[in-house]
Protein backbone atom coordinates (compact mmCIF):
# COMPACT_ATOMS: atom_id res chain seq x y z
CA UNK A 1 -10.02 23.69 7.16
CA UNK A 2 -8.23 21.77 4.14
CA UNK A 3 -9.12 18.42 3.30
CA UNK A 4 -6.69 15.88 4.01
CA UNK A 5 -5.90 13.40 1.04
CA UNK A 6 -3.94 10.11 2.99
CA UNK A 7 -2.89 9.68 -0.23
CA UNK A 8 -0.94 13.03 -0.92
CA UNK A 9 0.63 12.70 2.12
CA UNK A 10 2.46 8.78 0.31
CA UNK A 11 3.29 10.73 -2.43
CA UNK A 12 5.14 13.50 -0.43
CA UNK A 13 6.76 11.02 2.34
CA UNK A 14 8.01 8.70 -0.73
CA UNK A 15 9.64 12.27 -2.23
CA UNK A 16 11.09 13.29 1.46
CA UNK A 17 12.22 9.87 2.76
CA UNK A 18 12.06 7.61 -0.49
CA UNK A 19 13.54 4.61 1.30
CA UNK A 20 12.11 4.81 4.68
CA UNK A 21 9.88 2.08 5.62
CA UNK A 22 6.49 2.83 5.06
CA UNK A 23 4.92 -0.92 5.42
CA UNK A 24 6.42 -3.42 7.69
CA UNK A 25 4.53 -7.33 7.97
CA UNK A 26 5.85 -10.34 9.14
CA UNK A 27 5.93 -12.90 6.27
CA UNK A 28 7.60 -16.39 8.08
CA UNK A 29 7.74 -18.46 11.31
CA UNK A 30 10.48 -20.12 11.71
CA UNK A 31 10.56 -23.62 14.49
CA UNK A 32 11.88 -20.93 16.96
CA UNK A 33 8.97 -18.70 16.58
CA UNK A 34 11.63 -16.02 15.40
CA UNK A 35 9.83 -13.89 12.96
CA UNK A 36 10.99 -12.65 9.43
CA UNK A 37 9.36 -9.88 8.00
CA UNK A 38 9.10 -7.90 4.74
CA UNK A 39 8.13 -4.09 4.07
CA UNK A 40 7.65 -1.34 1.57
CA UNK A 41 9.75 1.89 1.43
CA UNK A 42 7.66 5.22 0.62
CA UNK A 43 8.84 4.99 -2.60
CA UNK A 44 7.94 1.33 -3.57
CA UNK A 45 4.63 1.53 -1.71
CA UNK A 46 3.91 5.00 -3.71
CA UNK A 47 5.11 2.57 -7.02
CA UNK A 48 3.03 0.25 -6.14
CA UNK A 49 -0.30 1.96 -4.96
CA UNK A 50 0.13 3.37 -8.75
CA UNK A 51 0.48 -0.39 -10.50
CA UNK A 52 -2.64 -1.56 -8.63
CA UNK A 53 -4.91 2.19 -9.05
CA UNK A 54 -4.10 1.49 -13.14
CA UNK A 55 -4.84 -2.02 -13.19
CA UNK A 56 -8.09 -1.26 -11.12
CA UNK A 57 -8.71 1.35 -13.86
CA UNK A 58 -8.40 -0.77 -16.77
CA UNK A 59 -10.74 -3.37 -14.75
CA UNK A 60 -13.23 -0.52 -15.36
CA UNK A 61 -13.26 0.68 -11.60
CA UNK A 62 -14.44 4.10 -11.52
CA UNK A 63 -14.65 7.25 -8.60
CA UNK A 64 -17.59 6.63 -6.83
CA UNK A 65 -17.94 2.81 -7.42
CA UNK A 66 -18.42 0.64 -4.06
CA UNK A 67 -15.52 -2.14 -3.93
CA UNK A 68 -15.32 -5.18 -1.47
CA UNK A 69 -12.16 -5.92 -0.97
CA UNK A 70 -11.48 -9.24 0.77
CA UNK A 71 -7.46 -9.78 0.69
CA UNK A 72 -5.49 -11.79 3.39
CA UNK A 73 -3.41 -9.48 5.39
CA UNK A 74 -0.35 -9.22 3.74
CA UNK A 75 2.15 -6.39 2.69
CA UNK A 76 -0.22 -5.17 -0.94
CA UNK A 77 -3.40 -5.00 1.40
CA UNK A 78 -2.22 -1.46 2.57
CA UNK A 79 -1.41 -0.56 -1.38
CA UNK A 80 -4.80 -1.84 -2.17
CA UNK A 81 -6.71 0.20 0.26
CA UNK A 82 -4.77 3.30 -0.96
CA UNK A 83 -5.00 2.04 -4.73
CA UNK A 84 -8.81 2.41 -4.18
């Protein structure tokens, strides 16, 4: 059985369907209770996921290091995750 890398399979969705949407949260409330809501595409998530891997990098964050990650849910907590 092959190992399964979640992150290989951003990489190839963001090649195959580059502006599907990958990520969808809701961001506002309005006085209706109507909700608006942002996202990522494959293709931004897969740019972004490679912003926040280099910046955790340069942070010295190495393979094999245990990370906490306490983030409010928003949009980048699913790039984080993958990032790491």
């Amino acid at each position: 059985m092959e190992n399964l890398n979640v992150a290989n399979q951003i990489t190839d969705m963001a090649i195959k369907f580059p502006y599907r949407r990958a990520v969808v949260m809701p961001e506002n409330k309005d006085s209706q209770g109507n909700y608006t809501y942002t996202h990522f595409t494959f293709i931004q998530l897969e740019k972004r996921i490679n912003q926040l891997s280099n910046a955790l990098l340069k942070l010295g964050v190495k393979k094999g290091h245990r990370v906490l990650l306490f983030v409010k849910p928003c949009k980048d907590f699913s790039a984080l995750t993958f990032a790491l």
